[in-house]
N, C-alpha and C. Protein backbone atom coordinates (compact mmCIF):
# COMPACT_ATOMS: atom_id res chain seq x y z
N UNK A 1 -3.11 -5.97 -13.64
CA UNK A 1 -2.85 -5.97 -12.22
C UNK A 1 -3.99 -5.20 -11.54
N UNK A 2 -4.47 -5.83 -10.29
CA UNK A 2 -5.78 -5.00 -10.07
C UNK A 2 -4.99 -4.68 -8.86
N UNK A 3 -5.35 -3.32 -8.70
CA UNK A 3 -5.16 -2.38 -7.02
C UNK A 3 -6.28 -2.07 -6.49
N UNK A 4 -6.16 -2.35 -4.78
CA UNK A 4 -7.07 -2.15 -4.05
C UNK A 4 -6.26 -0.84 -3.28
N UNK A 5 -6.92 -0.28 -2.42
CA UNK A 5 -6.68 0.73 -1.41
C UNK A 5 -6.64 0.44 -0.08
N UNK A 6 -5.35 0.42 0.75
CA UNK A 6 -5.58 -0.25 2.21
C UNK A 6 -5.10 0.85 3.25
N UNK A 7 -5.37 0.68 4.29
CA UNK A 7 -5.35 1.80 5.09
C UNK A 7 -4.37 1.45 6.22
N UNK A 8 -2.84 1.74 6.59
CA UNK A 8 -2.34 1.60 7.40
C UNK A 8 -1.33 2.46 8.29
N UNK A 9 -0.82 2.36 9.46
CA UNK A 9 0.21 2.89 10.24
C UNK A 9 1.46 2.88 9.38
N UNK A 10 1.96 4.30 9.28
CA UNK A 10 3.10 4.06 8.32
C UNK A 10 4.39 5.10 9.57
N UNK A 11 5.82 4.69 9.39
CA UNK A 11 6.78 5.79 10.15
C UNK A 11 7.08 5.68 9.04
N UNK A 12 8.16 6.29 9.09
CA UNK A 12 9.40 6.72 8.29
C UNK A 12 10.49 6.88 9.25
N UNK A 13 11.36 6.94 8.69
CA UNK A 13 12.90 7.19 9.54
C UNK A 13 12.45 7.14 11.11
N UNK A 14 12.30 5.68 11.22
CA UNK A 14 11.36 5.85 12.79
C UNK A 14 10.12 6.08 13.32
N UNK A 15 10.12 7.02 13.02
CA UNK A 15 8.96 8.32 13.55
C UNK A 15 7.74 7.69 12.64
N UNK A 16 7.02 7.56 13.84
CA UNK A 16 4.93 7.67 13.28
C UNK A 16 4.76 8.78 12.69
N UNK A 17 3.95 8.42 11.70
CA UNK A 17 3.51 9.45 10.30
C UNK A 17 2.04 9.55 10.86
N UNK A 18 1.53 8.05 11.40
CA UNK A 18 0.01 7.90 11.22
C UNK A 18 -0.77 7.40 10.35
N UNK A 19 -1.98 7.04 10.28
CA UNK A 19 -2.61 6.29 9.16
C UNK A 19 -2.57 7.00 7.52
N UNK A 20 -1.95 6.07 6.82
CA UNK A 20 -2.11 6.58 5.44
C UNK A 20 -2.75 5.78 4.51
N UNK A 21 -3.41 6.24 3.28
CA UNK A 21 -3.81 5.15 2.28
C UNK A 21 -3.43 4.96 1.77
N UNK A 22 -2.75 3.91 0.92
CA UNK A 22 -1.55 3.45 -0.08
C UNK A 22 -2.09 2.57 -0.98
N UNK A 23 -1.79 2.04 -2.01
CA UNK A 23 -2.35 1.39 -2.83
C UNK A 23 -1.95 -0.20 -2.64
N UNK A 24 -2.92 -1.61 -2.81
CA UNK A 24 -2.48 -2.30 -2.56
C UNK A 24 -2.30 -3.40 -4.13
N UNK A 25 -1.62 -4.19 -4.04
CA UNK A 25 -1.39 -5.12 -5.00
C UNK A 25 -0.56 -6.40 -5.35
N UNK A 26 -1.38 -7.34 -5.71
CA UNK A 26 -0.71 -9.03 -5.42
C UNK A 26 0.86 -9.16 -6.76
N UNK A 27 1.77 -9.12 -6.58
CA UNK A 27 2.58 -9.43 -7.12
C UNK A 27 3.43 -10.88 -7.51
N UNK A 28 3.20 -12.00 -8.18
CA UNK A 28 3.04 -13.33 -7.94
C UNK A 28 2.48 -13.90 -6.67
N UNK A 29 1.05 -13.65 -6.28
CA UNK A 29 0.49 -13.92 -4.94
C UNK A 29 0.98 -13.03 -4.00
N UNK A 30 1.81 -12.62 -4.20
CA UNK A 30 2.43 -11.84 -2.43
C UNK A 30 1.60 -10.55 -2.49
N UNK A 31 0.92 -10.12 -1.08
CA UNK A 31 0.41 -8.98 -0.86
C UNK A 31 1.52 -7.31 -0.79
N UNK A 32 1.75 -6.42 -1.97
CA UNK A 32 2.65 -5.19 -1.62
C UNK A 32 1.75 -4.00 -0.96
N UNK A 33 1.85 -3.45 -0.35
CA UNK A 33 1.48 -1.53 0.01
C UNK A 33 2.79 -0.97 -1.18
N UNK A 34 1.95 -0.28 -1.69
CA UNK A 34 2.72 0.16 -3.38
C UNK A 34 2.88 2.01 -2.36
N UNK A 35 3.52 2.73 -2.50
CA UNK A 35 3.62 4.13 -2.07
C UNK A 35 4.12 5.07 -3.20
N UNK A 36 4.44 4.37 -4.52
CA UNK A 36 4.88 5.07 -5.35
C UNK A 36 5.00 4.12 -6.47
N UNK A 37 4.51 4.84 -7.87
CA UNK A 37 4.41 4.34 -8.78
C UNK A 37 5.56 4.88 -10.18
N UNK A 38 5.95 3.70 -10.95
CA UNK A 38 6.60 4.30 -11.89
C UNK A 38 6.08 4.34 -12.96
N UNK A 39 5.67 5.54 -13.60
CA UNK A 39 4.81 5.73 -14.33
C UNK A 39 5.60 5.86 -16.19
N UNK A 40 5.92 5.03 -17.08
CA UNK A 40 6.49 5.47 -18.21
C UNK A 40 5.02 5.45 -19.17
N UNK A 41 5.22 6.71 -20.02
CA UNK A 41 4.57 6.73 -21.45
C UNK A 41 4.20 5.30 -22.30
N UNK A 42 3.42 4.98 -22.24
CA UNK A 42 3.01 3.86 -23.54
C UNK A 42 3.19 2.41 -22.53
N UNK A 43 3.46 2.76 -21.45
CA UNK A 43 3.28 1.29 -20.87
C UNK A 43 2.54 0.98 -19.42
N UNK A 44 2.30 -0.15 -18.83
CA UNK A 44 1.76 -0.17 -17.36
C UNK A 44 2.77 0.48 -16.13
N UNK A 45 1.88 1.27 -15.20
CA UNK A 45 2.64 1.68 -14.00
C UNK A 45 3.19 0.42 -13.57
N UNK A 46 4.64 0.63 -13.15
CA UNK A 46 5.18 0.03 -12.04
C UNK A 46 5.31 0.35 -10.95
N UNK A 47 5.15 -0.59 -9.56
CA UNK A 47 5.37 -0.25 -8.28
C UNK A 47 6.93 0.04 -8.16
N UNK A 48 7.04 1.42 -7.67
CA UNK A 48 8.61 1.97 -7.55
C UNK A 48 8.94 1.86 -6.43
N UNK A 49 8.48 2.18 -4.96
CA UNK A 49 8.60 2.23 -4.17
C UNK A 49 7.08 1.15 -3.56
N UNK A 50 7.63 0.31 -2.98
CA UNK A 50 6.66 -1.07 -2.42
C UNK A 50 7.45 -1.68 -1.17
N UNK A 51 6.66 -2.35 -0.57
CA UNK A 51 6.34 -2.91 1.40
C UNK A 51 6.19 -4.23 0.76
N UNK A 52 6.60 -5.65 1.45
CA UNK A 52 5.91 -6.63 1.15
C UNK A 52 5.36 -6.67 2.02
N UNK A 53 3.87 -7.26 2.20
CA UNK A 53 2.96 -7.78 3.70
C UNK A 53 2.98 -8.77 3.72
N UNK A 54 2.43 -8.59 4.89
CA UNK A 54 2.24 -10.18 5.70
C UNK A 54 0.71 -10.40 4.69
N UNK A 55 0.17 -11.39 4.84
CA UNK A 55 -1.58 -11.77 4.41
C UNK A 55 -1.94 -11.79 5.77
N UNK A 56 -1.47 -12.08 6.81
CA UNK A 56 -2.40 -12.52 7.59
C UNK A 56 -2.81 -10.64 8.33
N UNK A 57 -1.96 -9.87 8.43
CA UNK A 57 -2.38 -8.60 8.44
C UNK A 57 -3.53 -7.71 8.01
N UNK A 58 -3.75 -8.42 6.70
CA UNK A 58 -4.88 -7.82 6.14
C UNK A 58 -6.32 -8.23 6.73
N UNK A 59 -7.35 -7.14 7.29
CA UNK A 59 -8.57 -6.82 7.73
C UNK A 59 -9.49 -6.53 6.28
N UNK A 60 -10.43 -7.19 5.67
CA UNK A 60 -11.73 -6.47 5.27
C UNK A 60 -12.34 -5.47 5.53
N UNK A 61 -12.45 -4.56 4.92
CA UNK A 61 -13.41 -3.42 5.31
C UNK A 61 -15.13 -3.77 4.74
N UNK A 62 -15.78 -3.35 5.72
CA UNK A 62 -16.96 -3.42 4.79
C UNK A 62 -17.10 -2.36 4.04
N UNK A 63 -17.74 -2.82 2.34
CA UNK A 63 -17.94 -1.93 1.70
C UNK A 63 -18.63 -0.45 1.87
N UNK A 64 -18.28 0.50 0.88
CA UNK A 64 -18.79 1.76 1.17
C UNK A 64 -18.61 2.31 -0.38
N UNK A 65 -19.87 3.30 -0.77
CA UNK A 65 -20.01 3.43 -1.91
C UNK A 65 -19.09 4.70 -2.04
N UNK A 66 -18.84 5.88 -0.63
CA UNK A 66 -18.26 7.08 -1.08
C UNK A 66 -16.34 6.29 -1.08
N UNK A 67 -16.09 4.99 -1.14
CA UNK A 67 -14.78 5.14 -0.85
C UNK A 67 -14.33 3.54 -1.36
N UNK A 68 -12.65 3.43 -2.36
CA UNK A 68 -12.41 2.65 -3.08
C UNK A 68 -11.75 1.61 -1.98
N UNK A 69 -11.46 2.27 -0.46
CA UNK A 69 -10.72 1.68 0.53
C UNK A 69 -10.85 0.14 0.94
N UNK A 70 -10.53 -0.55 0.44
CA UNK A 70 -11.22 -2.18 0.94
C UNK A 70 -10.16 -2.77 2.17
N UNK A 71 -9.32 -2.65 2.66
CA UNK A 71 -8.30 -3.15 3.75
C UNK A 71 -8.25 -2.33 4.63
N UNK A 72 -7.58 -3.02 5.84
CA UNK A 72 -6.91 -2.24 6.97
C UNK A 72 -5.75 -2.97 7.11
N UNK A 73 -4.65 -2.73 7.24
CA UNK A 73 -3.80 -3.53 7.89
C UNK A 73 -2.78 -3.44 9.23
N UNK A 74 -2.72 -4.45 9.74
CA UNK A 74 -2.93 -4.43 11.08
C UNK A 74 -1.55 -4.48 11.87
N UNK A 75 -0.67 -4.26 10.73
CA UNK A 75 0.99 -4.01 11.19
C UNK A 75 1.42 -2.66 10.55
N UNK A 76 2.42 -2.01 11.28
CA UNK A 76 2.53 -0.82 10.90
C UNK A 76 3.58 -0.72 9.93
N UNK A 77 4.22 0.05 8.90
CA UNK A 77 5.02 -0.39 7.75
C UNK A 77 5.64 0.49 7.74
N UNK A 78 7.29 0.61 7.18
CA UNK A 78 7.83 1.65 7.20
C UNK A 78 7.81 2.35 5.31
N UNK A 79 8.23 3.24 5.31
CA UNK A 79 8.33 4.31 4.71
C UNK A 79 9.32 3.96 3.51
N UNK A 80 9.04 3.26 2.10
CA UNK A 80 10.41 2.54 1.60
C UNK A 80 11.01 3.99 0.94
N UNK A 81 10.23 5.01 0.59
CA UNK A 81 10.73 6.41 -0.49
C UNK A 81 12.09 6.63 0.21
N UNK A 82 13.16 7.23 -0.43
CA UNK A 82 14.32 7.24 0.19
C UNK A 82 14.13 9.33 0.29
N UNK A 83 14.85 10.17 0.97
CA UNK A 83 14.71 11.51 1.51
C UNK A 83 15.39 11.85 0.35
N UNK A 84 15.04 13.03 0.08
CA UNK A 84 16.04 13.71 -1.27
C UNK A 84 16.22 15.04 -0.86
């Protein structure tokens, strides 16, 4: 599974957080913002907490060597982590 890095408007419980970077990744074609990973011993991370996107949201960044960031996206997303 390859992850990119995309940069978007995130709330939570409502409320604007502001731009965050989140990890991005195609899951049978569909575009996710991944915010949390499940990480077990001896096997691949899973996305634990994931957004589905739109495609048409997604912006190109032009490349940059100090930064892995390749997206912007252009709708703002909420917050899937639940409060503990």
């Amino acid at each position: 599974m390859e992850i990119s890095k995309i940069r978007t408007l995130v709330s939570r419980a409502g409320e604007m957080q502001g731009l965050v970077i989140v990890d991005l990744v195609y899951l049978d074609g569909i575009p996710y913002a991944v915010f949390e990973w499940d990480k077990k011993e001896g096997a691949d991370p899973v996305p634990l907490y994931k957004v589905r996107l739109d495609p048409r949201g997604l912006m190109p960044l032009p490349p940059s060597a100090n930064s892995d960031l390749k997206y912007q996206y252009r709708i703002s997303v909420e917050d899937p982590r639940p409060f503990f």
